[in-house]
C-alpha atoms as a PDB file:
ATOM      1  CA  UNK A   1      17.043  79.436  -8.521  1.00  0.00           C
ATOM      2  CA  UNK A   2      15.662  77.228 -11.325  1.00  0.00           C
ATOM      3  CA  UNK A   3      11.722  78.096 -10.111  1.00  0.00           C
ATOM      4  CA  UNK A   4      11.979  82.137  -9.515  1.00  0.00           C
ATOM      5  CA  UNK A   5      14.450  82.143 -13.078  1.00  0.00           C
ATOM      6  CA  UNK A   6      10.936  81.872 -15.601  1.00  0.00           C
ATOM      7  CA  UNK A   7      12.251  78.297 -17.162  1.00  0.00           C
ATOM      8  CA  UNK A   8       9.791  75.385 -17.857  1.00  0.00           C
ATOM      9  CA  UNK A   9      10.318  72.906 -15.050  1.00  0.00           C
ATOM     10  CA  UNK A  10       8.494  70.484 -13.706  1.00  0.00           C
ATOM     11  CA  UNK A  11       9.602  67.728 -11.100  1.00  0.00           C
ATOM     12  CA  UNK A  12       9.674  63.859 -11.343  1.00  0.00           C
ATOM     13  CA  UNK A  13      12.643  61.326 -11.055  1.00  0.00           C
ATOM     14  CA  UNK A  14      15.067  59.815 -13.604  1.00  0.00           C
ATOM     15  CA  UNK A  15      16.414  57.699 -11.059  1.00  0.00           C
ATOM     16  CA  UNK A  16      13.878  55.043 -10.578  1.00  0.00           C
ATOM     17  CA  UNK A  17      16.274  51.913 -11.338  1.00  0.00           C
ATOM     18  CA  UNK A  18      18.310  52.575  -8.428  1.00  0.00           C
ATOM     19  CA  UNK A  19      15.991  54.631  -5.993  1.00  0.00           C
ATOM     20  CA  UNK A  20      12.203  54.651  -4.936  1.00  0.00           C
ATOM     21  CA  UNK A  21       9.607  56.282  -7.342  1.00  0.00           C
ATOM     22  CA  UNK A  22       8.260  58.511  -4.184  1.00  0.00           C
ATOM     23  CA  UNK A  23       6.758  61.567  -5.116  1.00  0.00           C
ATOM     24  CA  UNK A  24       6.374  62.372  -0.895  1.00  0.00           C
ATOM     25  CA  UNK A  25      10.259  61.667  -0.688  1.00  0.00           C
ATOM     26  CA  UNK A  26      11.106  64.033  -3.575  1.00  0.00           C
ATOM     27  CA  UNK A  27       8.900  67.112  -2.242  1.00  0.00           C
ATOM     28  CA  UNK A  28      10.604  66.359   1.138  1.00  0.00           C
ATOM     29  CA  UNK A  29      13.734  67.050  -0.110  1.00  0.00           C
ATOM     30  CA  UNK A  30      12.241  70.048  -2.352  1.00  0.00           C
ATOM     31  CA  UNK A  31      11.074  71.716   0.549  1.00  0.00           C
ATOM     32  CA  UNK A  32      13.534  71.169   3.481  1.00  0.00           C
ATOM     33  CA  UNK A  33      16.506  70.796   1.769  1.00  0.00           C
ATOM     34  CA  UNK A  34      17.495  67.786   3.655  1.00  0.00           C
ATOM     35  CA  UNK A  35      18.721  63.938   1.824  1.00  0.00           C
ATOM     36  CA  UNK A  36      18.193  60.745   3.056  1.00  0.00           C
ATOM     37  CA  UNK A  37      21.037  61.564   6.080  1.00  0.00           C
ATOM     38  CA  UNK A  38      19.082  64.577   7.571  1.00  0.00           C
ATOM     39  CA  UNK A  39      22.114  66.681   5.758  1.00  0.00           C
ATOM     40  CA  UNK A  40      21.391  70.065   4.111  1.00  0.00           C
ATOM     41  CA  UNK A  41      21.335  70.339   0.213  1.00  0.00           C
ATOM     42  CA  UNK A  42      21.746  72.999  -1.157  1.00  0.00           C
ATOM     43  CA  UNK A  43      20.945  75.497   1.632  1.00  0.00           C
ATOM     44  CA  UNK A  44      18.932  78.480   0.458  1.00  0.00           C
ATOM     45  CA  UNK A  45      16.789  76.441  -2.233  1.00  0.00           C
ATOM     46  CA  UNK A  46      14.275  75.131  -0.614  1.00  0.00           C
ATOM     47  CA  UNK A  47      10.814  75.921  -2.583  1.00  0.00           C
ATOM     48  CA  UNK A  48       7.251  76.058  -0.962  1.00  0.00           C
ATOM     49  CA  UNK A  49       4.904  73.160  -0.862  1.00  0.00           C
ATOM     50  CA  UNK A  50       2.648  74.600  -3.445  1.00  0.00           C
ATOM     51  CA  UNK A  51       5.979  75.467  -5.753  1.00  0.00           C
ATOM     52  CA  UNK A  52       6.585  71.980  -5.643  1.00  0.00           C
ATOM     53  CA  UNK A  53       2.776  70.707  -6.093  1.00  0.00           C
ATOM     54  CA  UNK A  54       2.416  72.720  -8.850  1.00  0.00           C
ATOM     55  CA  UNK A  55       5.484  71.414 -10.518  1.00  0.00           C
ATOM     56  CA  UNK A  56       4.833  67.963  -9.792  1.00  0.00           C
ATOM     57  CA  UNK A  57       0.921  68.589 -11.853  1.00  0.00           C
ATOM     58  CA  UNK A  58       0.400  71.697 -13.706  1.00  0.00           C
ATOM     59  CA  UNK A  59       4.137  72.188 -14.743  1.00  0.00           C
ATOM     60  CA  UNK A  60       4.349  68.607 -15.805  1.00  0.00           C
ATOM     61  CA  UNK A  61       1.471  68.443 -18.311  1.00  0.00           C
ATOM     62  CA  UNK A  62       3.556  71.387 -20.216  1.00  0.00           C
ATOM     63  CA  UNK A  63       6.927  68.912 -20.623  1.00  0.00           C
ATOM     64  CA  UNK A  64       3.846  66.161 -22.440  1.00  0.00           C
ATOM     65  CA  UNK A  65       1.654  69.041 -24.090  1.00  0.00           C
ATOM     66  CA  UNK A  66      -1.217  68.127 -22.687  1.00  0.00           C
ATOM     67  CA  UNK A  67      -1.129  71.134 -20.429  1.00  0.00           C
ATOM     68  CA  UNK A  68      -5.016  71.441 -21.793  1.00  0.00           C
ATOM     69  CA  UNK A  69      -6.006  67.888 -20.975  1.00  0.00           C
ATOM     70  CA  UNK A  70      -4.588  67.560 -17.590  1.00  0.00           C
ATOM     71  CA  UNK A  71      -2.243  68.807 -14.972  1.00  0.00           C
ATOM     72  CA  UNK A  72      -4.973  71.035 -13.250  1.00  0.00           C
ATOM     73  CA  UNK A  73      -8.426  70.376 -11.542  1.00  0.00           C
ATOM     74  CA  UNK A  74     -11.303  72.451 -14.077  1.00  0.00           C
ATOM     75  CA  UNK A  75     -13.543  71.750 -16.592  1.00  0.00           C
ATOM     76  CA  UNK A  76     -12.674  70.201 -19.513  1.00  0.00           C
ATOM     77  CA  UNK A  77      -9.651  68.307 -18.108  1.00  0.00           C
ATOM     78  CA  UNK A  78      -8.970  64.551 -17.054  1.00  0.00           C
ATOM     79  CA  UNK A  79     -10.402  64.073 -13.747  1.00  0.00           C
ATOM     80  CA  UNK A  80      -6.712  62.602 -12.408  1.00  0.00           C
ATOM     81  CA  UNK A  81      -6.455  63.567  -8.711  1.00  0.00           C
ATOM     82  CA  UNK A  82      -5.620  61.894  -5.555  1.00  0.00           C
ATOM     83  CA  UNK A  83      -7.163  62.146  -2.037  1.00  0.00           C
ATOM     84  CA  UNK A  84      -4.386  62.320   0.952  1.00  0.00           C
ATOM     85  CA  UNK A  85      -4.711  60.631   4.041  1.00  0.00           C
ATOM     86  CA  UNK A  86      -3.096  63.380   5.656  1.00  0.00           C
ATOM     87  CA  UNK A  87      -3.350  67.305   4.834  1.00  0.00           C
ATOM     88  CA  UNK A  88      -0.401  67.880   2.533  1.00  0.00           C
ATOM     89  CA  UNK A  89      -0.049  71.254   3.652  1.00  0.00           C
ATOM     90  CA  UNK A  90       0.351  71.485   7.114  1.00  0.00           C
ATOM     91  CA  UNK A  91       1.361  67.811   7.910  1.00  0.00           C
ATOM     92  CA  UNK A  92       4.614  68.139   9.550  1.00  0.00           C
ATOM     93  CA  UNK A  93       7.738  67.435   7.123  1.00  0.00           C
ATOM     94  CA  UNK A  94       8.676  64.312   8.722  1.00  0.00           C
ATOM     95  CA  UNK A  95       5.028  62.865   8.511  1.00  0.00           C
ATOM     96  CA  UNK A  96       4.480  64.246   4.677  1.00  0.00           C
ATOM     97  CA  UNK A  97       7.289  61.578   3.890  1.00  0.00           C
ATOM     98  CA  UNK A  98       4.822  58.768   4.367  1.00  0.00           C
ATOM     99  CA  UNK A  99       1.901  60.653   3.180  1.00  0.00           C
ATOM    100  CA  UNK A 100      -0.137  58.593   1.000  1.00  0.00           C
ATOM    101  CA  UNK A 101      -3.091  58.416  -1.395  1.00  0.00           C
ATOM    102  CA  UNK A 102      -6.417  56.874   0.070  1.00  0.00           C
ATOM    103  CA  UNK A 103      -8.538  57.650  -3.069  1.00  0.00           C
ATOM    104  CA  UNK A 104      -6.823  57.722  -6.951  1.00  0.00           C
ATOM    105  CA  UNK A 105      -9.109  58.791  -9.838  1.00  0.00           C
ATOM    106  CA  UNK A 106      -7.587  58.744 -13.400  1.00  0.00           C
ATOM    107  CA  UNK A 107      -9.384  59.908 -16.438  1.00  0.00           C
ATOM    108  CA  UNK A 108     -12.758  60.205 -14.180  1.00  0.00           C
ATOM    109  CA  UNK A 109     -12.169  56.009 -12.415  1.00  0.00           C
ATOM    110  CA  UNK A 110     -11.511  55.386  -9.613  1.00  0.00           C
ATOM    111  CA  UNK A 111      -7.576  53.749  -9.924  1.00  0.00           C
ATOM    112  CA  UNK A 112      -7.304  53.083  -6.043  1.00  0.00           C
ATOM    113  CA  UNK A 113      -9.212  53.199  -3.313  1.00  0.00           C
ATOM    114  CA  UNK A 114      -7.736  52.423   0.314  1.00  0.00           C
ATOM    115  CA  UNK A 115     -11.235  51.319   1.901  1.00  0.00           C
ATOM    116  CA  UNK A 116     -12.567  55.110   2.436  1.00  0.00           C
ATOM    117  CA  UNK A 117     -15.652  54.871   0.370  1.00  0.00           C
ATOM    118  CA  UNK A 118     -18.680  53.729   1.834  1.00  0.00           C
ATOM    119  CA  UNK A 119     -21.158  52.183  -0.900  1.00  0.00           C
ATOM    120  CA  UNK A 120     -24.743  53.282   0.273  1.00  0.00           C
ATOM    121  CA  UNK A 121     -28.305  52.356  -1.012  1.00  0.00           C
ATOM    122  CA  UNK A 122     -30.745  55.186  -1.985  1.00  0.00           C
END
């Protein structure tokens, strides 16, 4: 009800003294409605996968004004962005739980990188 009513929102956690800081747990929960027990939440507000992508990124630079610096992929924006190891949109919701990042880039550097670039010689 909060997305489809027009409000700002964007999506993070308050919580992080006494629970994980896990974006993939969060947009679990977002999408399928279902806590930590596998028990419905909420039934009926679910949002989409990109509903909750966008409010994790674009929505959130709004909340730090710096929607012009970051939040979305274009020109004249930070080069943050993070490479999945799986497909975030059609892994299955079980599996996007433990989805991780294999490649990190903040402000154009590379800020983690799981092993998946190769260095070659030209």
């Amino acid at each position: 009800m909060i997305v489809d009513s027009g409000i700002q929102v964007g999506m993070s956690s308050d919580g992080m003294q006494i629970a994980p800081m896990n974006p993939w747990l969060h947009m679990y929960y977002a999408t399928t409605g279902l806590n930590a027990r596998q028990a419905l939440i909420n039934g009926g507000q679910q949002i989409s996968r990109h509903e909750v992508l966008k409010l994790y990124t674009a929505n959130n630079g709004w909340f730090l004004r710096e929607e012009n610096q970051l939040g979305t992929v274009e020109p004249g924006k930070l080069a943050d962005l993070a490479v999945l190891g799986d497909d975030y949109f059609t892994v299955p919701d079980e599996k996007l739980k433990k989805n991780r990042s294999v490649l990190t880039v903040v402000g154009g550097r590379i800020a983690h990188d799981a092993g998946v670039l190769q260095t070659s010689r030209y």
